[in-house]
Protein backbone atom coordinates (compact mmCIF):
# COMPACT_ATOMS: atom_id res chain seq x y z
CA UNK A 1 64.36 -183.25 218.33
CA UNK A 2 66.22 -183.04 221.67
CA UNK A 3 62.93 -184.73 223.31
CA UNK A 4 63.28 -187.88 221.47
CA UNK A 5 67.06 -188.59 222.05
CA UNK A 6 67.64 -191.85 223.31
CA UNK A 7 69.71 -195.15 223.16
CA UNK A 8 69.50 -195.33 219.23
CA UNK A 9 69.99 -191.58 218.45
CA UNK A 10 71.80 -189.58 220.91
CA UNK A 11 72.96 -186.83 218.82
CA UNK A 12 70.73 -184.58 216.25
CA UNK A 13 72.25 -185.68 212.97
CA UNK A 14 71.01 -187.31 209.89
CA UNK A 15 70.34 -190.89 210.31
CA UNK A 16 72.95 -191.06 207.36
CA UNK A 17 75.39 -188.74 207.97
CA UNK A 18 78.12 -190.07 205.64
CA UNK A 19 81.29 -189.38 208.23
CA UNK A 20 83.51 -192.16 209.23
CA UNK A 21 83.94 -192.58 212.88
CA UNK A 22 86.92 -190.40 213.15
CA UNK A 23 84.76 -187.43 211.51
CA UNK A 24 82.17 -188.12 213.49
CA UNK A 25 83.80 -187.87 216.72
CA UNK A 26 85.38 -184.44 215.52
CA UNK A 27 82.06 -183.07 214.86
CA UNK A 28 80.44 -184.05 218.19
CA UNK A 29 83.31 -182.55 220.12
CA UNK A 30 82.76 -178.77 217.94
CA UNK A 31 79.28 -179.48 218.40
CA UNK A 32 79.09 -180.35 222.24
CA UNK A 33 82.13 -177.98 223.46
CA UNK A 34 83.96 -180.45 224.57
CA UNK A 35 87.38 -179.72 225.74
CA UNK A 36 89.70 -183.10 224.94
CA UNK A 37 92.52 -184.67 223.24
CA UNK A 38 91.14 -185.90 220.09
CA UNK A 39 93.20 -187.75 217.80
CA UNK A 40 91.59 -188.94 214.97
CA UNK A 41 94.31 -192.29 212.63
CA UNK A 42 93.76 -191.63 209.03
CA UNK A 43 92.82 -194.28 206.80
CA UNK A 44 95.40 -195.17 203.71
CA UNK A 45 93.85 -195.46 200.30
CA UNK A 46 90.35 -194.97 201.25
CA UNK A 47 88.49 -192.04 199.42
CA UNK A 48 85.11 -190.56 200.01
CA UNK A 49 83.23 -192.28 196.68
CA UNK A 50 84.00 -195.52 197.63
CA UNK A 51 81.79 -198.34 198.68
CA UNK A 52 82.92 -201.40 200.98
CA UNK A 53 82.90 -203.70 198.20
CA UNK A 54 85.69 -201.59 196.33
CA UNK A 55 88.13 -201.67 199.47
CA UNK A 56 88.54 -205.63 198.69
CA UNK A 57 88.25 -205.57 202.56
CA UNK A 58 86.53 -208.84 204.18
CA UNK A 59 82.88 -208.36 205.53
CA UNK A 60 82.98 -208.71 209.09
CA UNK A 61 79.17 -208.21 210.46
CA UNK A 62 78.84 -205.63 213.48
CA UNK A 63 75.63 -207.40 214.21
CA UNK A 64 74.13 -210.94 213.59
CA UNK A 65 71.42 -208.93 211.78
CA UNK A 66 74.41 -207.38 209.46
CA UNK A 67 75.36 -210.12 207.42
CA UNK A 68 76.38 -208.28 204.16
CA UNK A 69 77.11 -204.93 202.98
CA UNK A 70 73.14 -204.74 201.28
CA UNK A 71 72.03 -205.27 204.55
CA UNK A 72 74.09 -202.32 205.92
CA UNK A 73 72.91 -200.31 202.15
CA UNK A 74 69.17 -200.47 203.58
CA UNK A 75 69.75 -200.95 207.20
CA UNK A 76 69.69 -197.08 207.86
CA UNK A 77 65.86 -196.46 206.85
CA UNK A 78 64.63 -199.74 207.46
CA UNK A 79 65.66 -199.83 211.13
CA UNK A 80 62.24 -197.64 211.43
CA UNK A 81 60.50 -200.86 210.55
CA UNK A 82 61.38 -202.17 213.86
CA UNK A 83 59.12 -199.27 215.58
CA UNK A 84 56.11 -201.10 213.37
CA UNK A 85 53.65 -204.56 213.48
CA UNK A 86 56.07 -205.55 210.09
CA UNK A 87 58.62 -208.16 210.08
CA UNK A 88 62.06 -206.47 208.79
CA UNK A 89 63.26 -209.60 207.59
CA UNK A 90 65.09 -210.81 210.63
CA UNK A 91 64.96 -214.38 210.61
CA UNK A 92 65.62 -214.64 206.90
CA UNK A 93 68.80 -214.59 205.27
CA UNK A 94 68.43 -210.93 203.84
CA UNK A 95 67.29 -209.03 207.10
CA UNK A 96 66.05 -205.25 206.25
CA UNK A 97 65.97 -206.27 202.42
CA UNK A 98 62.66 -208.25 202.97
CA UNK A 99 59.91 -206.44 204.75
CA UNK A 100 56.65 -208.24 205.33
CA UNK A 101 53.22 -208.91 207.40
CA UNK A 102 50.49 -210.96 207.01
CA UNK A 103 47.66 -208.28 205.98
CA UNK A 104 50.31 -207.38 202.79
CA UNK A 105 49.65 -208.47 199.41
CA UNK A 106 52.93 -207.74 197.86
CA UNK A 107 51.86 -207.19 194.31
CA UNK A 108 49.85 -204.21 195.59
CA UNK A 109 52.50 -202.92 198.03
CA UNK A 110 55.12 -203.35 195.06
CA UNK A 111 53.16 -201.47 192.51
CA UNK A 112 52.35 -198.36 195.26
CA UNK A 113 55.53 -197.86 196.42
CA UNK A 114 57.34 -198.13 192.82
CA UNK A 115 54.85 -195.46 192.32
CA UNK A 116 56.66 -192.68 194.31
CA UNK A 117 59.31 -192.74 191.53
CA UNK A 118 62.25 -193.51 194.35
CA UNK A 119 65.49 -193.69 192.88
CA UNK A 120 67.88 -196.53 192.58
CA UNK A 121 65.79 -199.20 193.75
CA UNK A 122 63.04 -201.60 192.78
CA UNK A 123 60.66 -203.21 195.00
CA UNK A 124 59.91 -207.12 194.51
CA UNK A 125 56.83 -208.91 195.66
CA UNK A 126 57.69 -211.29 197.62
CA UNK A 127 56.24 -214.15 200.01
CA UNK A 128 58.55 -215.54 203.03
CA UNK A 129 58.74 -217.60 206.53
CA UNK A 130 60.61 -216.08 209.23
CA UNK A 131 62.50 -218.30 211.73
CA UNK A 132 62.14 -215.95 214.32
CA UNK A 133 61.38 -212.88 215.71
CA UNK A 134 57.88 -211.30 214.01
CA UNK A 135 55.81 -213.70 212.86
CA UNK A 136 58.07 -216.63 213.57
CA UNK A 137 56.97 -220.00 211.52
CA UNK A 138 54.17 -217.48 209.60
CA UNK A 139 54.42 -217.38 205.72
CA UNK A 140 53.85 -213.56 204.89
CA UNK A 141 53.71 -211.06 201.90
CA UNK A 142 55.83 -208.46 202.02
CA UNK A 143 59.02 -206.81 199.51
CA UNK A 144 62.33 -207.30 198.31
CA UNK A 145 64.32 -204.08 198.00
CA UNK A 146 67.12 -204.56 195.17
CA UNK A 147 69.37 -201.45 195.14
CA UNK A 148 69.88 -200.98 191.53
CA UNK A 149 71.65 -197.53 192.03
CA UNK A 150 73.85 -197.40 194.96
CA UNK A 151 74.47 -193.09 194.54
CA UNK A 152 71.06 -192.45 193.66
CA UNK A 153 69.24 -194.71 196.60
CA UNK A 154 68.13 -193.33 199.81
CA UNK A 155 67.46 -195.54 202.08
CA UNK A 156 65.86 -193.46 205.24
CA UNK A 157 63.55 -191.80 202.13
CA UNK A 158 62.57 -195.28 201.11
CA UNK A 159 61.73 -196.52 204.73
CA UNK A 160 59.33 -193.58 205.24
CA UNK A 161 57.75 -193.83 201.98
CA UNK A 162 57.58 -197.57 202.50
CA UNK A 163 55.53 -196.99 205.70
CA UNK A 164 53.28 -194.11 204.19
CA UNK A 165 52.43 -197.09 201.38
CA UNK A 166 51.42 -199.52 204.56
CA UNK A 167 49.22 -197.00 206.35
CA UNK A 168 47.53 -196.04 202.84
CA UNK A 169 47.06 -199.25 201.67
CA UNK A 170 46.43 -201.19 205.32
CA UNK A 171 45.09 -198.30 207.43
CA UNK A 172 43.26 -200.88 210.39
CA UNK A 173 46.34 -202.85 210.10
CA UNK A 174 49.45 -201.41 209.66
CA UNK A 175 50.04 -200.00 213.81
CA UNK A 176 53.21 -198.14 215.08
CA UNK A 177 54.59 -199.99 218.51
CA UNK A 178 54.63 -198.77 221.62
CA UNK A 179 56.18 -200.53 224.75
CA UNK A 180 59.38 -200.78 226.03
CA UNK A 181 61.77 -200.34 223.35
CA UNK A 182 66.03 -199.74 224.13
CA UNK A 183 64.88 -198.49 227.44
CA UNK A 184 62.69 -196.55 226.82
CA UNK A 185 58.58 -197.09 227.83
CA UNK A 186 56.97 -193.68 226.89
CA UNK A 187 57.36 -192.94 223.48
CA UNK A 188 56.85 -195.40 220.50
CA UNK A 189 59.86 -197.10 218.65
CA UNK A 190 58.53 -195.40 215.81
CA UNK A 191 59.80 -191.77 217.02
CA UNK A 192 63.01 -192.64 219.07
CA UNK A 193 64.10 -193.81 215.71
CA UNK A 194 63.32 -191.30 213.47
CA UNK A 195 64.43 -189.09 216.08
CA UNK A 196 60.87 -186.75 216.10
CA UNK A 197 56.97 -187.25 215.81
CA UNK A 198 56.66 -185.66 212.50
CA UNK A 199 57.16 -188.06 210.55
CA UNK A 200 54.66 -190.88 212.35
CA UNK A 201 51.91 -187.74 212.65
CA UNK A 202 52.31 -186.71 209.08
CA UNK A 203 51.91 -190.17 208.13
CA UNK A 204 49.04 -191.07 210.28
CA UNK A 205 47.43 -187.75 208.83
CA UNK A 206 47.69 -188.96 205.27
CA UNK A 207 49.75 -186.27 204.27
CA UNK A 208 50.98 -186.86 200.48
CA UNK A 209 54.97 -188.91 200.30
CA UNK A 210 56.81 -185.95 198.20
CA UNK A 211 55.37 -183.38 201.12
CA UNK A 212 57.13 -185.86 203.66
CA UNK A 213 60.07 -186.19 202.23
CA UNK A 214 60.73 -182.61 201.48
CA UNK A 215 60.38 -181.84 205.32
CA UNK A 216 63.56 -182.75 206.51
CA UNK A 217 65.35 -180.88 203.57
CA UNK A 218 66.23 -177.85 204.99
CA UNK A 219 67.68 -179.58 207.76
CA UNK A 220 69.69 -181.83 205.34
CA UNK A 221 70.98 -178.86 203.44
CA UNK A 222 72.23 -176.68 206.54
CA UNK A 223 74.25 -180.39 207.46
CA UNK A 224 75.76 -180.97 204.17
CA UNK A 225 76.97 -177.29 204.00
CA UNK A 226 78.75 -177.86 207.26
CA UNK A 227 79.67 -181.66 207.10
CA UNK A 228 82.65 -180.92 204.89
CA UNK A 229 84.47 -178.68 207.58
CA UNK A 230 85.22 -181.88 209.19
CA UNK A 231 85.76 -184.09 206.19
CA UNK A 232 89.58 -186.08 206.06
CA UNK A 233 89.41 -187.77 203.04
CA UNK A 234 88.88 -186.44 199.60
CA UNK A 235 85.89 -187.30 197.40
């Protein structure tokens, strides 16, 4: 939704969009009309299937939160965690993997969100201490996400299911934030990063987790039928 563009989503595409860079850049110049020299250096030996790991490349994190490629697996739908009153894990070793708060009890949270049948990935109840950030010093219940199928997994999916599980299980707990949040003071975290208010509303009105996540699949078909136009490396 134009409305919500901001700081951490300035362009209306899915939060995983699967384009490098270069692909990226060509789409937003079709998209936006914009007349300039584009030129786009191919990679050499990369193809579309493969993960980081299998480039034999050396992790470098983007971000002190980014310490491995799981992080970055997750990172895209757990990033909405920072819009709520639950620690994302920073402050732990496996930030964005481990999700937690005080009110959790992770056995329960476990079971209810291995309930939704998600694919390629298992939910762990865990306990842990942040050294910083949310709930710095606190010992907290919370999950583990292990990716145990990296094609089948969904991370933004996850993250929204994830939340529907705190607001059903935690309702007078669970709260989305609102404040100043990557400079922005009038809408909550929450929305700038899922890029609309249907998701937090939906959520907030109970509606069921397969109705959520078949919202945004119209949307997600119309990209992937014209993503490939601006593909430039095989599968």
């Amino acid at each position: 939704d134009p409305a919500f563009a901001s700081f951490v989503g300035v362009f209306p595409v899915p939060v995983r969009h699967g384009l490098t860079a270069g692909e990226l850049a060509l789409f937003y110049r079709k998209v936006r009309k914009l007349d300039v020299n584009l030129s786009v250096v191919t990679m050499e030996g990369w193809h579309r299937a493969m993960l980081f790991p299998e480039t034999a490349l050396p992790w470098i994190p983007p971000s002190p939160n980014m310490p491995t490629f799981a992080t970055a697996e997750v990172y895209p739908g757990m990033c909405l965690f920072e819009g709520l009153n639950v620690s994302e894990g920073r402050g732990t070793t496996t930030p964005f993997q481990l999700s937690g708060a005080p009110f959790i009890h992770p056995y329960e949270l476990a079971e209810r969100c291995q309930s939704y049948g998600l694919e390629g990935v298992l939910f762990r109840p865990v306990w842990f201490k942040p050294t910083f950030h949310k709930f710095c010093g606190e010992v907290i219940g919370g999950i583990w996400q292990q990716v145990t199928d990296h094609s089948r997994y969904r991370s933004f999916a996850t993250a929204v299911a994830m939340t529907a599980a705190l607001h059903e299980l935690y309702p007078g707990d669970v709260q989305f934030l609102r404040g100043v949040y990557e400079f922005n003071d009038t809408l909550p975290a929450f929305d700038l990063l899922a890029g609309n208010s249907t998701l937090r509303t939906a959520i907030l009105n109970g509606s069921d987790v397969e109705s959520i996540l078949s919202s945004w699949q119209r949307e997600e078909e119309h990209f992937k039928g014209i993503k490939p136009d601006f593909h430039l490396y095989k599968s």
